[in-house]
PDB file of N, CA and C in Angstrom:
ATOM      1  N   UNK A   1      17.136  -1.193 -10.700  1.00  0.00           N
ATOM      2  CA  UNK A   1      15.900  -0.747 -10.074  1.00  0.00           C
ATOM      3  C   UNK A   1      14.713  -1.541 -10.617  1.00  0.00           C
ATOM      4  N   UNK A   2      13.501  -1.348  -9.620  1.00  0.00           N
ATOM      5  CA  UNK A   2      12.644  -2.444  -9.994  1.00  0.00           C
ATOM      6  C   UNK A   2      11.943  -1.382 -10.839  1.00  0.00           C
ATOM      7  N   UNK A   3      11.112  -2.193 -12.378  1.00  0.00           N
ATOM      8  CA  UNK A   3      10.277  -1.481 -12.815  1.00  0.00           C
ATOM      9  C   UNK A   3       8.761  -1.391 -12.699  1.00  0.00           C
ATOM     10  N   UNK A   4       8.274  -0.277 -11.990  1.00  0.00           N
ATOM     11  CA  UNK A   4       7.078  -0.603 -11.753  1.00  0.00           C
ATOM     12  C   UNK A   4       6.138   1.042 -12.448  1.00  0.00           C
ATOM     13  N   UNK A   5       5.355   0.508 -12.795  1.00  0.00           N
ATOM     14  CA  UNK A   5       4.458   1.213 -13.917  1.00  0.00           C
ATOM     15  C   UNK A   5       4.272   2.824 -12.512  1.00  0.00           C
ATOM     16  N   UNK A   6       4.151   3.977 -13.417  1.00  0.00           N
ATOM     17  CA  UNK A   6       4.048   4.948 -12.461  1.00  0.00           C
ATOM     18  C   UNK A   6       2.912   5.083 -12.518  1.00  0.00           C
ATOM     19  N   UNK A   7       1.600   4.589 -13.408  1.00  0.00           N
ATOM     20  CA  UNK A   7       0.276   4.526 -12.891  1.00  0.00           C
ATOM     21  C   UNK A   7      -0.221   3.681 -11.921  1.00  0.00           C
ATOM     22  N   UNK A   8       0.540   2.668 -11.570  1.00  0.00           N
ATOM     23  CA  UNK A   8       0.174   1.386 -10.732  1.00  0.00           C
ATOM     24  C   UNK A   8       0.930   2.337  -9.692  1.00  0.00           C
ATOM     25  N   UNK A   9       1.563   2.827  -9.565  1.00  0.00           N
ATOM     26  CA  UNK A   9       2.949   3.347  -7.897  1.00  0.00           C
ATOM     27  C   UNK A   9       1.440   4.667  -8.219  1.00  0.00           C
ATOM     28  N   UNK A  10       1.052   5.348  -8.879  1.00  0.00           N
ATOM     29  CA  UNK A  10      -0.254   6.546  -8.469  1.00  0.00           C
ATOM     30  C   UNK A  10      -1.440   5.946  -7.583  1.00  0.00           C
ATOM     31  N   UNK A  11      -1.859   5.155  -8.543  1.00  0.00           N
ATOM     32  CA  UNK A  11      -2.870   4.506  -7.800  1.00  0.00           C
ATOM     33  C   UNK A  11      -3.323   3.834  -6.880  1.00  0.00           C
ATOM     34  N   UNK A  12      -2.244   2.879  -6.191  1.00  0.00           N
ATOM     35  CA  UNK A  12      -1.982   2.152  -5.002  1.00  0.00           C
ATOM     36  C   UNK A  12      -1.965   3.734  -3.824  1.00  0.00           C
ATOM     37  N   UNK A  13      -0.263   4.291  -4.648  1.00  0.00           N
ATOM     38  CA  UNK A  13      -0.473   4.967  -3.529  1.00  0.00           C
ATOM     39  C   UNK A  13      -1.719   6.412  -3.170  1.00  0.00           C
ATOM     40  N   UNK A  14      -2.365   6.595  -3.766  1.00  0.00           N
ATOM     41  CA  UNK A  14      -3.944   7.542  -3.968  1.00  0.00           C
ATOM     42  C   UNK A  14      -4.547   6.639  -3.110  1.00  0.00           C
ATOM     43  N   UNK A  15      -4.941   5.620  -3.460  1.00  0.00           N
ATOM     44  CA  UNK A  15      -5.660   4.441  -2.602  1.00  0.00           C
ATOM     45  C   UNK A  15      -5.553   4.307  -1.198  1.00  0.00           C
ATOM     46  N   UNK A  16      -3.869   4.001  -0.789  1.00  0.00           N
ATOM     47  CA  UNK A  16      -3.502   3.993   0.811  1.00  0.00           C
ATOM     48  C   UNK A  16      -3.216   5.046   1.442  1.00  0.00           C
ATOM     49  N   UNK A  17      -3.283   6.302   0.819  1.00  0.00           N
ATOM     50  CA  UNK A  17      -3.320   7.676   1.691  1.00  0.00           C
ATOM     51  C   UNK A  17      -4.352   8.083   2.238  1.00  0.00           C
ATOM     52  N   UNK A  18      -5.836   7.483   1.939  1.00  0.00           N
ATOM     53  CA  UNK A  18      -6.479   7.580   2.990  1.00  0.00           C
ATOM     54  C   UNK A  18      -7.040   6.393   4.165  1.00  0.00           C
ATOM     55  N   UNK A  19      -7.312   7.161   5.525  1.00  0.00           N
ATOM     56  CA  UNK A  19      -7.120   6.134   6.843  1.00  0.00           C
ATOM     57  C   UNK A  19      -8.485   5.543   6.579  1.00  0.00           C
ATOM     58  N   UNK A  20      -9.584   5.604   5.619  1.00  0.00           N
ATOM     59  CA  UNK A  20     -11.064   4.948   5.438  1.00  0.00           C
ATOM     60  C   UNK A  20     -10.485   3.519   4.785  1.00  0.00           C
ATOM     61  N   UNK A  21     -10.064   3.667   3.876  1.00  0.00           N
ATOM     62  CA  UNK A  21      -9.318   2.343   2.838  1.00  0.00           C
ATOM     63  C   UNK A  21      -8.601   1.917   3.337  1.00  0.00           C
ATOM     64  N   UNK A  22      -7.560   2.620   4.274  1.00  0.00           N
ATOM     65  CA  UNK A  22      -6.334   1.471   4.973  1.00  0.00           C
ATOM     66  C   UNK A  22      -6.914   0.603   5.827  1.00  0.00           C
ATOM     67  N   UNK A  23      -8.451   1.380   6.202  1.00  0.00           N
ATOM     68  CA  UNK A  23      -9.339   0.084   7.808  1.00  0.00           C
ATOM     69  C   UNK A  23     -10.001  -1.085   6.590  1.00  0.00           C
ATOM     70  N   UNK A  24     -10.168  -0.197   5.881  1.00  0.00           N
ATOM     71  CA  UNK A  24     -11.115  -1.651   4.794  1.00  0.00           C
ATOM     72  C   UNK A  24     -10.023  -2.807   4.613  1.00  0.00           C
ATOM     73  N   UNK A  25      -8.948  -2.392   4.062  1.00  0.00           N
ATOM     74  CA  UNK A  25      -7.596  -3.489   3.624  1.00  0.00           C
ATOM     75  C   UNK A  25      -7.807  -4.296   4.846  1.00  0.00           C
ATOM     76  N   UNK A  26      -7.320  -3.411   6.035  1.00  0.00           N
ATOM     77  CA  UNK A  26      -7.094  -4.605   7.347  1.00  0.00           C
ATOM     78  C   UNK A  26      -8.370  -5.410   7.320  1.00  0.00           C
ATOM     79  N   UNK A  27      -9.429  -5.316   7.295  1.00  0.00           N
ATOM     80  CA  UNK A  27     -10.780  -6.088   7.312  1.00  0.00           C
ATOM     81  C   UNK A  27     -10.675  -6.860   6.334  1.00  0.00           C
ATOM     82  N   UNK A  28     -10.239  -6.835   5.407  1.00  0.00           N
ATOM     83  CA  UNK A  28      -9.994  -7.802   4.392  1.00  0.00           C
ATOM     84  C   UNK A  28      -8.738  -8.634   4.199  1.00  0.00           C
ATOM     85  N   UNK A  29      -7.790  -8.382   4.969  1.00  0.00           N
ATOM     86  CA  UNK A  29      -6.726  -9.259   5.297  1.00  0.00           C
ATOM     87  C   UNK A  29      -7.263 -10.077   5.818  1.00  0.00           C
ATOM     88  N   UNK A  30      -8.879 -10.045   6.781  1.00  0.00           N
ATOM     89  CA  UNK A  30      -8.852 -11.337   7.488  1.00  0.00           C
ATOM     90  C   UNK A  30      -9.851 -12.435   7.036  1.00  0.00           C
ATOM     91  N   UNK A  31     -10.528 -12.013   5.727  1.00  0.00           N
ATOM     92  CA  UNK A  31     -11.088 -12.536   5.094  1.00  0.00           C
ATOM     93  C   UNK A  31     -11.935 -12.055   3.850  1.00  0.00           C
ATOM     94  N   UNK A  32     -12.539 -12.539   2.632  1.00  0.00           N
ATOM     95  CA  UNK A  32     -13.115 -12.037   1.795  1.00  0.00           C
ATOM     96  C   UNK A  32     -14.438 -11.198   2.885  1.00  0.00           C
ATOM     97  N   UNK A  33     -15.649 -10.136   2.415  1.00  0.00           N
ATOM     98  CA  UNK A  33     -16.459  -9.458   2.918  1.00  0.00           C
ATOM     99  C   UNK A  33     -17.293  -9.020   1.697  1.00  0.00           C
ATOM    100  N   UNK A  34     -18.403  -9.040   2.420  1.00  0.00           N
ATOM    101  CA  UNK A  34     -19.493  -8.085   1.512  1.00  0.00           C
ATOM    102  C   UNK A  34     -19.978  -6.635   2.050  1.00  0.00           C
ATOM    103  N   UNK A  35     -20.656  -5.797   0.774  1.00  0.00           N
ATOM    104  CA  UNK A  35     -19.799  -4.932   1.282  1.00  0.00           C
ATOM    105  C   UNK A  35     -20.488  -3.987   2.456  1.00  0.00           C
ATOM    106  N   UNK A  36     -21.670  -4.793   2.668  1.00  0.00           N
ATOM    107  CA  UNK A  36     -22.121  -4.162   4.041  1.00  0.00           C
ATOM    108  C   UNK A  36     -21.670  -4.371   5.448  1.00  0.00           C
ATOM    109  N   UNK A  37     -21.163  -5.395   5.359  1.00  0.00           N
ATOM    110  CA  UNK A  37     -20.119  -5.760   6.375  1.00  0.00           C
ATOM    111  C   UNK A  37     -18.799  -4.694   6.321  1.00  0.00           C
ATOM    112  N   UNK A  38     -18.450  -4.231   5.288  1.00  0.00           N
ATOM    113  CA  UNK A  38     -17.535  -3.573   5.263  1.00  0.00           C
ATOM    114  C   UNK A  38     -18.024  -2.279   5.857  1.00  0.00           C
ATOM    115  N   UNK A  39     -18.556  -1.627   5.333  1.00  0.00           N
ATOM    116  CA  UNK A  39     -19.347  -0.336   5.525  1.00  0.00           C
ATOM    117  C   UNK A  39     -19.975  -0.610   7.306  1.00  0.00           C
ATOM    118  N   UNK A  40     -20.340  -1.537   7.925  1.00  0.00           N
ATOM    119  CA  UNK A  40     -20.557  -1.294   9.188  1.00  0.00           C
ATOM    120  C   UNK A  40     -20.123  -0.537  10.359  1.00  0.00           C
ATOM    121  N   UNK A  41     -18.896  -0.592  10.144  1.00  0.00           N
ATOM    122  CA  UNK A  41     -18.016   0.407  10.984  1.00  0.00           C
ATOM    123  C   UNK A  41     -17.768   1.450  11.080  1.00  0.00           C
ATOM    124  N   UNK A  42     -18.570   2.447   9.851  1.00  0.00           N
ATOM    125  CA  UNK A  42     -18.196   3.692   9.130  1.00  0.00           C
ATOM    126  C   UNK A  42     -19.623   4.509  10.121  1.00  0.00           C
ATOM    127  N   UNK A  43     -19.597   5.839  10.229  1.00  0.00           N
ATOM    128  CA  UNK A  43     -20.321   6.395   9.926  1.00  0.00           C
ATOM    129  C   UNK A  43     -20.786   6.975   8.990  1.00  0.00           C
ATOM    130  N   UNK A  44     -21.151   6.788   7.794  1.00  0.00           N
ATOM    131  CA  UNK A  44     -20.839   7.465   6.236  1.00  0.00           C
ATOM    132  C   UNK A  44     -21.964   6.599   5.578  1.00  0.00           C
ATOM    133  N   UNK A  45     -22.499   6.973   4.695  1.00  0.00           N
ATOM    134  CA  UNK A  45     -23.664   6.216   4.185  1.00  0.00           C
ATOM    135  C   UNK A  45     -22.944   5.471   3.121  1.00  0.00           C
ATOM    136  N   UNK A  46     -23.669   4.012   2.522  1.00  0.00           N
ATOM    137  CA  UNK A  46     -23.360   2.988   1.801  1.00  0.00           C
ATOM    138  C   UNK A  46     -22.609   3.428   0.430  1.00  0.00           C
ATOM    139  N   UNK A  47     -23.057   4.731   0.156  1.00  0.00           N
ATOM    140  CA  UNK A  47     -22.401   5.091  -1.603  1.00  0.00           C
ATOM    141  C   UNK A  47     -20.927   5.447  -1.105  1.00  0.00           C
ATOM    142  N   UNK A  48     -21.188   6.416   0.097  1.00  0.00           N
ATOM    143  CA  UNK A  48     -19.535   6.904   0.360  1.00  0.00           C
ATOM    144  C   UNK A  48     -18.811   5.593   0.289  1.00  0.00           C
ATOM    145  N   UNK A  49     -19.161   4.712   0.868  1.00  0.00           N
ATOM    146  CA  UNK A  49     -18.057   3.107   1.316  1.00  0.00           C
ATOM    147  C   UNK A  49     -18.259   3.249   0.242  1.00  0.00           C
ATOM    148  N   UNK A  50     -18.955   2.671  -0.776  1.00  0.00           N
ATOM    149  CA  UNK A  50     -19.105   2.067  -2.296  1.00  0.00           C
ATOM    150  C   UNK A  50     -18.018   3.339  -2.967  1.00  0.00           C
ATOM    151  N   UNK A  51     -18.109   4.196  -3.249  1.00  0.00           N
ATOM    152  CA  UNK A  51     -16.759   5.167  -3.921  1.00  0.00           C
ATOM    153  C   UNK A  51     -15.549   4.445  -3.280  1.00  0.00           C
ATOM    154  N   UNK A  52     -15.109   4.568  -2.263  1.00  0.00           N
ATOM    155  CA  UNK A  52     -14.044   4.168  -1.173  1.00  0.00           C
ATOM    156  C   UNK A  52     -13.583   2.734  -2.052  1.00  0.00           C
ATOM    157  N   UNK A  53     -14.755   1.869  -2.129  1.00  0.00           N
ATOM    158  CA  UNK A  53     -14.266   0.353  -2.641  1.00  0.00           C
ATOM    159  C   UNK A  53     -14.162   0.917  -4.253  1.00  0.00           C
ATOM    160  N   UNK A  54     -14.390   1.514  -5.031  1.00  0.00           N
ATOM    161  CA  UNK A  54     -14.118   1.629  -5.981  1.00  0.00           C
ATOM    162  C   UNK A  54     -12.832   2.041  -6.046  1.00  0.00           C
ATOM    163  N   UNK A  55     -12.271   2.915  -5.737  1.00  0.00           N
ATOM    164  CA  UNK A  55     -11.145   3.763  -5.495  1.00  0.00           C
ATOM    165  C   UNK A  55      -9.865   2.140  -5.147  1.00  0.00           C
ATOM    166  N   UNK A  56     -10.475   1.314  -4.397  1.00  0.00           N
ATOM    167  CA  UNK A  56      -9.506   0.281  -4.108  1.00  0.00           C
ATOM    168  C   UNK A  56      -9.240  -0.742  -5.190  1.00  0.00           C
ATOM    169  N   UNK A  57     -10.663  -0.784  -5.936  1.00  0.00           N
ATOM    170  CA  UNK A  57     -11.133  -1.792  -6.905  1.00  0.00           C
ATOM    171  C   UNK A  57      -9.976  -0.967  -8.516  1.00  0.00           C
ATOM    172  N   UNK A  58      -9.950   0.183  -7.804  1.00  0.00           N
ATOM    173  CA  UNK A  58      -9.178   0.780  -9.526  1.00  0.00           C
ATOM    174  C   UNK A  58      -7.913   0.677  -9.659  1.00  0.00           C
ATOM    175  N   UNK A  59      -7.787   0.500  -8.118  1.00  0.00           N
ATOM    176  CA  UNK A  59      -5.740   0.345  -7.954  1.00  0.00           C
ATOM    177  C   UNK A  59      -5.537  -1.188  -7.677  1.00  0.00           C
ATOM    178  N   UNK A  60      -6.398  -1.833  -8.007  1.00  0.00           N
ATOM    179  CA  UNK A  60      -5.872  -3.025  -7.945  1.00  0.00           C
ATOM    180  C   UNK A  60      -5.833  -4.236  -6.869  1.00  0.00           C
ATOM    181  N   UNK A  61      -6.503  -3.049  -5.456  1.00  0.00           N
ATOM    182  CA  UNK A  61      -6.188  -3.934  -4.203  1.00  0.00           C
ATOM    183  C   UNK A  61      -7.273  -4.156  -3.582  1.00  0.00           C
ATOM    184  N   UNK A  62      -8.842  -4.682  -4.370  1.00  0.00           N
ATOM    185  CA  UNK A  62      -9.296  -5.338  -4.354  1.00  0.00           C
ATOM    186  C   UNK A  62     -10.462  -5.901  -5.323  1.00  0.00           C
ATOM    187  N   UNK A  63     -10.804  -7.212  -5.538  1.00  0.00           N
ATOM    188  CA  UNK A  63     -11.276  -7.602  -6.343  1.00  0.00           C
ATOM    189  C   UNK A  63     -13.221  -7.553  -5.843  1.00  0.00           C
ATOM    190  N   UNK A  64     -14.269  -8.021  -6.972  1.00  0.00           N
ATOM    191  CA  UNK A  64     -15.193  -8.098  -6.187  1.00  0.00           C
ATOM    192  C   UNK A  64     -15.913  -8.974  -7.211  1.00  0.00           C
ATOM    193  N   UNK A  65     -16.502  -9.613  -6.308  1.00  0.00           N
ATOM    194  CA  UNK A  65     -17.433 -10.975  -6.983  1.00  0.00           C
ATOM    195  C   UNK A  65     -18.923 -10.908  -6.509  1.00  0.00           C
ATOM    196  N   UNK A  66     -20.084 -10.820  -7.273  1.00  0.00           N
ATOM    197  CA  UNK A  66     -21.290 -10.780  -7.218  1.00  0.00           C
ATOM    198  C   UNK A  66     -21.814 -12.031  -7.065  1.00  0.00           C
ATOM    199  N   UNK A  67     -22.277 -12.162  -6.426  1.00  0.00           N
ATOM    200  CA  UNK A  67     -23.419 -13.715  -6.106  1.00  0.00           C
ATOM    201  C   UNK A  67     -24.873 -13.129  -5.738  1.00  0.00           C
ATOM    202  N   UNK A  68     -25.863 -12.692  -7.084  1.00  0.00           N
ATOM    203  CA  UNK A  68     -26.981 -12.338  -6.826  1.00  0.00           C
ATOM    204  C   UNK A  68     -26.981 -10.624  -6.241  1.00  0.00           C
ATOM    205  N   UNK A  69     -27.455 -10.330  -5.478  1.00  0.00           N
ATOM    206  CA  UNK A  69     -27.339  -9.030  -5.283  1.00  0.00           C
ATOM    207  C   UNK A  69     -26.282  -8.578  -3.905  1.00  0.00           C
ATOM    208  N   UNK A  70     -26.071  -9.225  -3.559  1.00  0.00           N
ATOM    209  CA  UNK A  70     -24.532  -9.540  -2.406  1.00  0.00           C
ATOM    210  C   UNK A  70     -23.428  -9.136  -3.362  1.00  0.00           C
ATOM    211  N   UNK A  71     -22.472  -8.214  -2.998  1.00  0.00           N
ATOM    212  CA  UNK A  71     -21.170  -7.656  -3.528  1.00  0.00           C
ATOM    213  C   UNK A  71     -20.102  -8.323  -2.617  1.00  0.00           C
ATOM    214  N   UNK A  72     -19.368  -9.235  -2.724  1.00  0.00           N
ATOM    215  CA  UNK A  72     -17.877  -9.582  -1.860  1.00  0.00           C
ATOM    216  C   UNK A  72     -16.934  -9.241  -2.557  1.00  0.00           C
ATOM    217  N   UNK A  73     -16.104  -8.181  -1.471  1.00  0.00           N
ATOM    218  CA  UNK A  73     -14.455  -8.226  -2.109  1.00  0.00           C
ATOM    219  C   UNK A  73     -13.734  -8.929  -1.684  1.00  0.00           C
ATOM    220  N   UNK A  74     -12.368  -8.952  -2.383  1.00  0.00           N
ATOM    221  CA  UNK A  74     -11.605  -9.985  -1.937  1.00  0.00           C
ATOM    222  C   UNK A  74     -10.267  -9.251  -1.935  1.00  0.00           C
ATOM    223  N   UNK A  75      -9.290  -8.982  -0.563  1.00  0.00           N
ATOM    224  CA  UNK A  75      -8.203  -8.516  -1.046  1.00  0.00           C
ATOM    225  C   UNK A  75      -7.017  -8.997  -1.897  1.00  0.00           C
ATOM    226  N   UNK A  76      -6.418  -8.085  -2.695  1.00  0.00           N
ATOM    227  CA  UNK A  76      -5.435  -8.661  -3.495  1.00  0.00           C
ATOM    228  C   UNK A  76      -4.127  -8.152  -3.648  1.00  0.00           C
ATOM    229  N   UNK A  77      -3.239  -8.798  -3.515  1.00  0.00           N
ATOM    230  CA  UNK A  77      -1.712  -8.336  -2.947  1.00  0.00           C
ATOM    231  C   UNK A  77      -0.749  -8.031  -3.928  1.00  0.00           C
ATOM    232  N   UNK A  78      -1.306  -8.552  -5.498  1.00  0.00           N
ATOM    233  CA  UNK A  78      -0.452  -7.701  -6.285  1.00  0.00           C
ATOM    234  C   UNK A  78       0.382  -6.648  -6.151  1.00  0.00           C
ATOM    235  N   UNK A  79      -0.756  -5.748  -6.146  1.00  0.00           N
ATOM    236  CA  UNK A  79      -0.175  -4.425  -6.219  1.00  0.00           C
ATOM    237  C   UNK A  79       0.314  -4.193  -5.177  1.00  0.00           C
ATOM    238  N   UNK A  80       0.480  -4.043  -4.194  1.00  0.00           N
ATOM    239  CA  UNK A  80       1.097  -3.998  -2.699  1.00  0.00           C
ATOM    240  C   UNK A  80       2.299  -4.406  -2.945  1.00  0.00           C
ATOM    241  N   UNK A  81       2.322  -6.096  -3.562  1.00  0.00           N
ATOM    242  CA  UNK A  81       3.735  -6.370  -3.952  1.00  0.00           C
ATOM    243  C   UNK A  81       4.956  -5.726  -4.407  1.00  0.00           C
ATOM    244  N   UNK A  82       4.629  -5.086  -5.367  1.00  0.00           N
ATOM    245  CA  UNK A  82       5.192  -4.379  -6.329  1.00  0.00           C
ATOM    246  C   UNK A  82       5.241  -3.424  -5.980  1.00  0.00           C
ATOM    247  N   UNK A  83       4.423  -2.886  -5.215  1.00  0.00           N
ATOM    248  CA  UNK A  83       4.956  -1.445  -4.258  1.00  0.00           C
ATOM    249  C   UNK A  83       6.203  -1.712  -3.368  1.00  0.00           C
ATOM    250  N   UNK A  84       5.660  -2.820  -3.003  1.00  0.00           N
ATOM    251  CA  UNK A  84       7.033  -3.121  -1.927  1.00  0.00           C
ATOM    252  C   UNK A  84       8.178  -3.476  -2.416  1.00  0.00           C
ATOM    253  N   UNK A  85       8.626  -3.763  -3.558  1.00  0.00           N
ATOM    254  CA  UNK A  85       9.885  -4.333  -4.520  1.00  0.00           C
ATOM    255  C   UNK A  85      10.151  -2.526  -4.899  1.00  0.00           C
ATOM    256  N   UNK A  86       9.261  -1.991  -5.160  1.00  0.00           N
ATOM    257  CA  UNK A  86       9.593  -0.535  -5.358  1.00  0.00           C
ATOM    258  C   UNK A  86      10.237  -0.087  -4.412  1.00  0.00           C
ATOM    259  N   UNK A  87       9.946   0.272  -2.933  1.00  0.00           N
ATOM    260  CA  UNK A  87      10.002   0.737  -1.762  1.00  0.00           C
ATOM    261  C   UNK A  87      11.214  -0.096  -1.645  1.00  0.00           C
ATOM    262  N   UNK A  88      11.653  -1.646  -1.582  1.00  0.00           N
ATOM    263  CA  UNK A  88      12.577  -2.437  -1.397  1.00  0.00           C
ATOM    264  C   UNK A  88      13.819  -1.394  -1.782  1.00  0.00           C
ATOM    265  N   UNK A  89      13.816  -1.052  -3.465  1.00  0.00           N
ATOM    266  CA  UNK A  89      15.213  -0.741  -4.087  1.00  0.00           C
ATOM    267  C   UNK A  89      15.420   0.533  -3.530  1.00  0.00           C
ATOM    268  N   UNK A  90      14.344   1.570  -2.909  1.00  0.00           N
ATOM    269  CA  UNK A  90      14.615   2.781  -2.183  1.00  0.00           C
ATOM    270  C   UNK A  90      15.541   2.841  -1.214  1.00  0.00           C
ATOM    271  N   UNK A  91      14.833   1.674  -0.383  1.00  0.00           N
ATOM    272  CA  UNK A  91      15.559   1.161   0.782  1.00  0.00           C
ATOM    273  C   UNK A  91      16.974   0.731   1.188  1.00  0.00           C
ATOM    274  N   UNK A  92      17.104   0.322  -0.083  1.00  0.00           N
ATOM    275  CA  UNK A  92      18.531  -0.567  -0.647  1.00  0.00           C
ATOM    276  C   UNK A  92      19.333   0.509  -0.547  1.00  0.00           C
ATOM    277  N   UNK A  93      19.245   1.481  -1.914  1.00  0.00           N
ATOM    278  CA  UNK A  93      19.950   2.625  -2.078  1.00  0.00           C
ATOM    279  C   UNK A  93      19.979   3.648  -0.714  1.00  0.00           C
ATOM    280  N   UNK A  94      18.864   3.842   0.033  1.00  0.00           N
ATOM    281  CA  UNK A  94      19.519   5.168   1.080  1.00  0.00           C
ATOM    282  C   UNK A  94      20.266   4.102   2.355  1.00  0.00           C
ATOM    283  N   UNK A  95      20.130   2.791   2.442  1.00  0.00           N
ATOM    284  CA  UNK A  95      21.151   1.651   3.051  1.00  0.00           C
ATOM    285  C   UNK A  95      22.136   2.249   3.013  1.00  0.00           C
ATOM    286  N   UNK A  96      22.487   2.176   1.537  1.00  0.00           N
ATOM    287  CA  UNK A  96      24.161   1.885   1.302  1.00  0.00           C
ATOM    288  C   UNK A  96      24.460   3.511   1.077  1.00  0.00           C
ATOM    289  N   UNK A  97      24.003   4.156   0.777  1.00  0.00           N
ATOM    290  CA  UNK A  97      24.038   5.729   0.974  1.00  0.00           C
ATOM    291  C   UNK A  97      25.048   5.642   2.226  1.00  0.00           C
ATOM    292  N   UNK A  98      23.870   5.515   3.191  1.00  0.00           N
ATOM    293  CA  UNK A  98      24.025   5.653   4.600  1.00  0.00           C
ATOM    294  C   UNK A  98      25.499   5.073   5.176  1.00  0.00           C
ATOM    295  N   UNK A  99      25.635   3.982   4.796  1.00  0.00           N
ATOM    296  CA  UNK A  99      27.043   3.223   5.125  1.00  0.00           C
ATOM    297  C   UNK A  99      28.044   3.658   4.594  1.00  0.00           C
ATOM    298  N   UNK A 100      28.180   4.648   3.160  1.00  0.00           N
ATOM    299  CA  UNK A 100      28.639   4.952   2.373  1.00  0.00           C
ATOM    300  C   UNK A 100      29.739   6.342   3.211  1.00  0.00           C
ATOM    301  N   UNK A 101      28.402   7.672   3.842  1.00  0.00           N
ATOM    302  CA  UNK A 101      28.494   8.022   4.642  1.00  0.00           C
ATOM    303  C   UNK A 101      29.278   7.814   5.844  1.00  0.00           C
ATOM    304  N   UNK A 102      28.824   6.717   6.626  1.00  0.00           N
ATOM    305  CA  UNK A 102      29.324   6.195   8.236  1.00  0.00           C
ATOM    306  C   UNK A 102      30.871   5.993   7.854  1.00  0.00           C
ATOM    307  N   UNK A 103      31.231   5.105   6.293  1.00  0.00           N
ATOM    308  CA  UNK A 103      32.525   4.526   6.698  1.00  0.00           C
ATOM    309  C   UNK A 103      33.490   5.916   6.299  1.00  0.00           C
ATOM    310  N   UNK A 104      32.673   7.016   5.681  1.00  0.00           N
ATOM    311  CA  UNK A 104      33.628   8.521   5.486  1.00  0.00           C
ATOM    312  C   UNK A 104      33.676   9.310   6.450  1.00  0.00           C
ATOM    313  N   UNK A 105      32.720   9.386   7.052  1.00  0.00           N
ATOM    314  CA  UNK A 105      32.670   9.684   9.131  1.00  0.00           C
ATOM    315  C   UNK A 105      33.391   9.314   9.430  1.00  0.00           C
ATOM    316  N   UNK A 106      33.535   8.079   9.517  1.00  0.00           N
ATOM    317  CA  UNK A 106      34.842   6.992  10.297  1.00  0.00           C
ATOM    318  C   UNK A 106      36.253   7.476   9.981  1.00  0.00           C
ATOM    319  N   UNK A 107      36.691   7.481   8.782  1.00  0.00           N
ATOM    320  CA  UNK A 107      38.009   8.195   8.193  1.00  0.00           C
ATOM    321  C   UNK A 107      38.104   9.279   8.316  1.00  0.00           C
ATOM    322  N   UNK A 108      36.838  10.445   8.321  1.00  0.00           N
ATOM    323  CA  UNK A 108      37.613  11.986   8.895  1.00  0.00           C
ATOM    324  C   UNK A 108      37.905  11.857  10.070  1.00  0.00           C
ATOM    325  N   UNK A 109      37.342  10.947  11.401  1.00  0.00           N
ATOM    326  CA  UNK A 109      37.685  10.906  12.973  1.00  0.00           C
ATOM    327  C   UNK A 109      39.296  10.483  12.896  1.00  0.00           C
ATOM    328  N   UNK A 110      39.296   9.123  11.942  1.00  0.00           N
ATOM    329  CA  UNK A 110      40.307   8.662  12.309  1.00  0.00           C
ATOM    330  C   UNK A 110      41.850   9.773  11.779  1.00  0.00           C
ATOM    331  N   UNK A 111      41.429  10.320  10.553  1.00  0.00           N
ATOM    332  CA  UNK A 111      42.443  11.387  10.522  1.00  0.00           C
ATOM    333  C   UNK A 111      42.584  13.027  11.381  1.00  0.00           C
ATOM    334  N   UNK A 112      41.574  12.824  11.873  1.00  0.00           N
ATOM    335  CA  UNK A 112      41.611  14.107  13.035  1.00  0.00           C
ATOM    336  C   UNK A 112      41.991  13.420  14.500  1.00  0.00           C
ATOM    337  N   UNK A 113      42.076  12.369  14.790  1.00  0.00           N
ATOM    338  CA  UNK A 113      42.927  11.768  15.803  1.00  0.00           C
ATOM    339  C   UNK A 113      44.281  11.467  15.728  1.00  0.00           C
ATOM    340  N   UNK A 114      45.052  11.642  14.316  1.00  0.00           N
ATOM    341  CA  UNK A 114      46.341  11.728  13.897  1.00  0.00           C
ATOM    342  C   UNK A 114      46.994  12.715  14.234  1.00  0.00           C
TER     343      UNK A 114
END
């Protein structure tokens, strides 16, 4: 199994359970942003977004660089990564679960057709 810190698997996932931060990520998949650009789309005043980017900024999945009084984040895929190598070995295991299953399905049919 992959080892991944259970404060990093808290915080990512705290981060992407809400649908405000999952629209920010996509906006930032398509490029770095500042953060009024970010906040444009919201109805919610500038501190709410600003908590929101903090909340992203603490789990890791995004960075932010000051140039004067302009805030740009930048998304960062670390942690996502490593969620997904997490999620990967889940995946793996209820796989072969599953097949594990199908091919013992398969052998009670075939001995109840005997």
């Amino acid at each position: 199994m992959v080892k991944c810190s259970p404060r990093l698997l808290n915080r990512t996932f705290a981060a992407l359970a809400d649908p405000t931060r999952r629209r920010i990520l996509e906006h930032l998949a398509h490029g770095d942003r500042c953060v009024t650009d970010l906040a444009r789309p919201y109805s919610m005043s500038l501190p709410a977004v600003s908590k929101h980017l903090r909340i992203l900024e603490n789990a890791g999945l995004v960075s932010r660089r000051r140039r004067g009084r302009v805030h740009s984040l930048k998304l960062e895929a670390k942690p996502m990564r490593e969620v997904q190598q997490w999620i990967e070995e889940y995946r793996k295991f209820w796989e072969e679960s599953f097949d594990r299953l199908d091919e013992y399905l398969k052998q009670l049919q075939t001995k109840e057709t005997k």
